[in-house]
C-alpha atoms as a PDB file:
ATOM      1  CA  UNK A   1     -52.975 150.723 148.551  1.00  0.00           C
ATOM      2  CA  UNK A   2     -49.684 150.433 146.569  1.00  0.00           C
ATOM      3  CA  UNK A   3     -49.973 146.864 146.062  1.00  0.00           C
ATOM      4  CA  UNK A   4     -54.274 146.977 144.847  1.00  0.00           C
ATOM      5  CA  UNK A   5     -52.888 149.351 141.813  1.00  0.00           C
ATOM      6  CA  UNK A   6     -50.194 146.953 140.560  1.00  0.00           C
ATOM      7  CA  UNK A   7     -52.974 144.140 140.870  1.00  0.00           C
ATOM      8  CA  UNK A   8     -55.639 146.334 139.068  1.00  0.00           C
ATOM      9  CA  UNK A   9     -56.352 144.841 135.296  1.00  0.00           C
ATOM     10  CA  UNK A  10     -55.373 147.479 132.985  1.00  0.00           C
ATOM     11  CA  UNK A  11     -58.076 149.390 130.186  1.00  0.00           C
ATOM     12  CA  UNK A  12     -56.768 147.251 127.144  1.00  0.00           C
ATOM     13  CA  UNK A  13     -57.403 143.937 129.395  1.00  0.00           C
ATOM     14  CA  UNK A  14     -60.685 145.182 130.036  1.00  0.00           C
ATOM     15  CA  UNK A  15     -61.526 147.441 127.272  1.00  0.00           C
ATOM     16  CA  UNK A  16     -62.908 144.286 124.563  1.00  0.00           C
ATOM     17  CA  UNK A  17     -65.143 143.182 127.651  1.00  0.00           C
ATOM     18  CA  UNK A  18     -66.124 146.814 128.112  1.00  0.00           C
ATOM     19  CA  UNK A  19     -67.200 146.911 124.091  1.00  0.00           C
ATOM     20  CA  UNK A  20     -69.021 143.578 124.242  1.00  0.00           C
ATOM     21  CA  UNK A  21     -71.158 144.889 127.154  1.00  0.00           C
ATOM     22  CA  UNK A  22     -71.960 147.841 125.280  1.00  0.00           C
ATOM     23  CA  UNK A  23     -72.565 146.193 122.043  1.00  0.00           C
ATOM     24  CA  UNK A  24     -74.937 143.656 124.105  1.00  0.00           C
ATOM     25  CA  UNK A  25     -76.615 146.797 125.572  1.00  0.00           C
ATOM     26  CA  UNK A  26     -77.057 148.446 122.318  1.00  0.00           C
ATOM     27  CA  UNK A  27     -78.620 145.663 120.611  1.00  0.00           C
ATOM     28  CA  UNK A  28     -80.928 144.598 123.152  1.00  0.00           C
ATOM     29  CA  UNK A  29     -82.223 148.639 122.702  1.00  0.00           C
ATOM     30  CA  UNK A  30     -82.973 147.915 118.854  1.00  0.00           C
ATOM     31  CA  UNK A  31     -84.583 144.148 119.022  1.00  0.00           C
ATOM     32  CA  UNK A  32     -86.796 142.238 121.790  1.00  0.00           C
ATOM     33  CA  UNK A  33     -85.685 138.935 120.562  1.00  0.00           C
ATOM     34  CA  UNK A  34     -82.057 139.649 121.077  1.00  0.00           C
ATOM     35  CA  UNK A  35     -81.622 138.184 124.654  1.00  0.00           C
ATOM     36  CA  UNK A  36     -83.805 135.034 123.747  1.00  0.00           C
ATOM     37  CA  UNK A  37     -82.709 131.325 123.355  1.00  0.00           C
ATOM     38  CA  UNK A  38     -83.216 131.370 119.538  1.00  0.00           C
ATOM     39  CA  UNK A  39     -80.679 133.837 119.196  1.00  0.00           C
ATOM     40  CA  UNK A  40     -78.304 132.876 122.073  1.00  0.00           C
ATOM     41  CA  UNK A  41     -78.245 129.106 119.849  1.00  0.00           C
ATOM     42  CA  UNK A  42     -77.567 130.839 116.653  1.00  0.00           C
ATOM     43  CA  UNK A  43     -75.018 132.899 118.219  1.00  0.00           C
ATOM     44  CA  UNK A  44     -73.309 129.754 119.292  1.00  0.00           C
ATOM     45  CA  UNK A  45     -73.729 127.798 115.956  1.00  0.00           C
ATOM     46  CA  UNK A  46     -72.217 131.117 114.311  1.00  0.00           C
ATOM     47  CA  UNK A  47     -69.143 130.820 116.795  1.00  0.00           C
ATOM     48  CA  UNK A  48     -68.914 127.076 117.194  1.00  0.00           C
ATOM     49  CA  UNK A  49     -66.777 126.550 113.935  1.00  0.00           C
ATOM     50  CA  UNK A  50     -64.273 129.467 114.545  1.00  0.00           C
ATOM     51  CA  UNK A  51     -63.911 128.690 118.003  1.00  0.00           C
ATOM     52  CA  UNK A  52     -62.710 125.252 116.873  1.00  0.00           C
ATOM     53  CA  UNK A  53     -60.246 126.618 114.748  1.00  0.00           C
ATOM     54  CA  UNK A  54     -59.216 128.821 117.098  1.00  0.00           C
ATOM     55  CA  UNK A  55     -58.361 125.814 119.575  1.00  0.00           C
ATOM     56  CA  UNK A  56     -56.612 124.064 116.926  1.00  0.00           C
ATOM     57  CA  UNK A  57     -54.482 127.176 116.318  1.00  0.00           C
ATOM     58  CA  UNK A  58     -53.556 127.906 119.530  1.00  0.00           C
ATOM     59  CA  UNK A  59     -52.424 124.252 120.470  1.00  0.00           C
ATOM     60  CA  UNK A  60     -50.355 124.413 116.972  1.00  0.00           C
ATOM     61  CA  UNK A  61     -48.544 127.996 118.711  1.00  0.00           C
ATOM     62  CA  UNK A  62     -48.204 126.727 121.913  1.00  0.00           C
ATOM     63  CA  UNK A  63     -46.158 123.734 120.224  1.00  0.00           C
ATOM     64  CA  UNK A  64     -43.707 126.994 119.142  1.00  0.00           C
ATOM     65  CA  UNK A  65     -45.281 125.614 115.525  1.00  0.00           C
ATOM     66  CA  UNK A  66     -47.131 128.614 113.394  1.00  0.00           C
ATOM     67  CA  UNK A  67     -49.276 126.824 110.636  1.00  0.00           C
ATOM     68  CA  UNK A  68     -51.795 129.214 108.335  1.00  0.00           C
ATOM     69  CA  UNK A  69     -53.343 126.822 106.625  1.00  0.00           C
ATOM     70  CA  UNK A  70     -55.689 126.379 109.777  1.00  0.00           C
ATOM     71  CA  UNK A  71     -58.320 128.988 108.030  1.00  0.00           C
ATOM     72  CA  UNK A  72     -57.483 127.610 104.340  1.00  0.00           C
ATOM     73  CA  UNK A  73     -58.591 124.315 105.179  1.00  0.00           C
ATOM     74  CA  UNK A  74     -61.877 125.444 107.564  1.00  0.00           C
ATOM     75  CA  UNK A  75     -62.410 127.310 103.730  1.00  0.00           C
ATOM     76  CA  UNK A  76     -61.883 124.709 101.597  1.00  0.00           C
ATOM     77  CA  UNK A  77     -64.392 122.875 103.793  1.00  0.00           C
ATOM     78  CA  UNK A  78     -67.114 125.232 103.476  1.00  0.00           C
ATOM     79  CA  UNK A  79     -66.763 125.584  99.736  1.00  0.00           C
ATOM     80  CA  UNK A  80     -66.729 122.008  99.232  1.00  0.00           C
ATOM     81  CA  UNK A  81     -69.748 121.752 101.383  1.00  0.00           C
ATOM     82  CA  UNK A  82     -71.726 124.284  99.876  1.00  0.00           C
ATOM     83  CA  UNK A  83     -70.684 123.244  96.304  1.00  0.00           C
ATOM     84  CA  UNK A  84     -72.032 119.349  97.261  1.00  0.00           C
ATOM     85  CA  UNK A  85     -75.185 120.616  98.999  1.00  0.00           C
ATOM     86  CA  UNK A  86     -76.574 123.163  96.460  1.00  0.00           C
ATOM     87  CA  UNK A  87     -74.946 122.104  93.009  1.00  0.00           C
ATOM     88  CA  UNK A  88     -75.046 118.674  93.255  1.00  0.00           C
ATOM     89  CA  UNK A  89     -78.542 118.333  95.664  1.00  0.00           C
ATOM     90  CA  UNK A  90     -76.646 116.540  98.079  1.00  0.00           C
ATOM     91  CA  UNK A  91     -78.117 116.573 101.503  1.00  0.00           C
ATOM     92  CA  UNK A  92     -76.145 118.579 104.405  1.00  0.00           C
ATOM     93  CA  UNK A  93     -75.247 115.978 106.143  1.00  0.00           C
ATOM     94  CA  UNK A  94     -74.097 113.555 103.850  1.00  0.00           C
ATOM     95  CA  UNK A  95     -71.955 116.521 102.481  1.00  0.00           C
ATOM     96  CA  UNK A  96     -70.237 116.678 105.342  1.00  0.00           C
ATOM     97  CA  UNK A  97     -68.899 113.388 105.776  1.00  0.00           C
ATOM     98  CA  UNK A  98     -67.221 111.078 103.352  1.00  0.00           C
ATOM     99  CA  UNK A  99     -66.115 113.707 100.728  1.00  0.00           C
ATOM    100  CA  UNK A 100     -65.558 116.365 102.795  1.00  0.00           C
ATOM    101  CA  UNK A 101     -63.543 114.948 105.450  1.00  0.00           C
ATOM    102  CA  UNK A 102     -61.156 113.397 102.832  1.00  0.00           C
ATOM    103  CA  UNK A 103     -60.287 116.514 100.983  1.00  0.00           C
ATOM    104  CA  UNK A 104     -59.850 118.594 104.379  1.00  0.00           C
ATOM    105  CA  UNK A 105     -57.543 116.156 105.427  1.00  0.00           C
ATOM    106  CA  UNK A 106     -55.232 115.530 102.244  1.00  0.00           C
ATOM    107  CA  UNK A 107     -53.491 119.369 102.821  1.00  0.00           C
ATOM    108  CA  UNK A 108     -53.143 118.393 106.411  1.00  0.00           C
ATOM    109  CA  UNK A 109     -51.244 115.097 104.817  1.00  0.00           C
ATOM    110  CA  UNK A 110     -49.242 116.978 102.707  1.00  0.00           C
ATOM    111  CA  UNK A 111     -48.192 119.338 105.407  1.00  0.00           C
ATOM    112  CA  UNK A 112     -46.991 116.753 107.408  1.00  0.00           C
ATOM    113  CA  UNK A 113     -45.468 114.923 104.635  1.00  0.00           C
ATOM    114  CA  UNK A 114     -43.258 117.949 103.598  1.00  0.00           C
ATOM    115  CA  UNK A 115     -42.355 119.132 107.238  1.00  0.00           C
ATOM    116  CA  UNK A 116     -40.244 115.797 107.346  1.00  0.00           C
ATOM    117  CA  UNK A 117     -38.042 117.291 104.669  1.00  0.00           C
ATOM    118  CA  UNK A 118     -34.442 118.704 106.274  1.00  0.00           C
ATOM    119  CA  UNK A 119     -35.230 122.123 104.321  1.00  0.00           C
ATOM    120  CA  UNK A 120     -39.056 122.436 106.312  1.00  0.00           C
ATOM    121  CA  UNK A 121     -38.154 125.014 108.722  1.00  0.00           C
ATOM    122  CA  UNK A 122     -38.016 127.322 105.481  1.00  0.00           C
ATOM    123  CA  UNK A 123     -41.797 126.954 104.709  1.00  0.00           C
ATOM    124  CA  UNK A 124     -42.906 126.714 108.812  1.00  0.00           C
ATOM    125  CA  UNK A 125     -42.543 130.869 108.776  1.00  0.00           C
END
């Protein structure tokens, strides 16, 4: 009996799956499309770019490495790719590549450029 209790998963393990269930529950109450495949694909569109980030940050902490500028550059993205495909009628996907791409990656460059210095480990906070 002892030994079930210390192997139990504790309320603030459980307690975000707990709210998700409920906010699931509560929103399938309020709309009949919410459990259908339309939404379930949005949903994962939605979640598909954070989630991405989110992998890329946690490799970059697991390397004992902390870099912010994950979420500044996943910005700078968007803006550059909403600025392409509504000021300059550029279509989506060709505002997405070449340009894009290119100014995501020059603060990456930079980054790396600098953390060669001897003084780095006073900007890697």
């Amino acid at each position: 009996m002892a030994a079930w209790r210390m192997t139990r998963p504790s309320f603030g393990a459980i307690g975000p799956l707990l709210a998700l269930l409920g906010a699931c529950l509560f929103f399938a109450t309020q709309s009949d499309r919410f459990f259908t495949g339309d939404n379930f694909a949005l949903v994962l569109q939605q979640v598909m770019v954070v989630g991405v980030i989110a992998i890329g940050q946690t490799l970059v902490v697991l390397t004992a490495g902390v870099d912010l500028s994950c979420g500044m550059v996943m910005a700078l993205g968007g803006i550059v790719m909403t600025t392409l495909a509504s000021a300059s009628g550029v279509p989506v996907p060709h505002s997405v590549e070449p340009p894009n791409i290119q100014i995501c990656r020059a603060p990456g460059f930079a980054f790396c450029t600098v953390s060669r210095t001897p003084r780095a480990s006073m900007l890697m906070v």
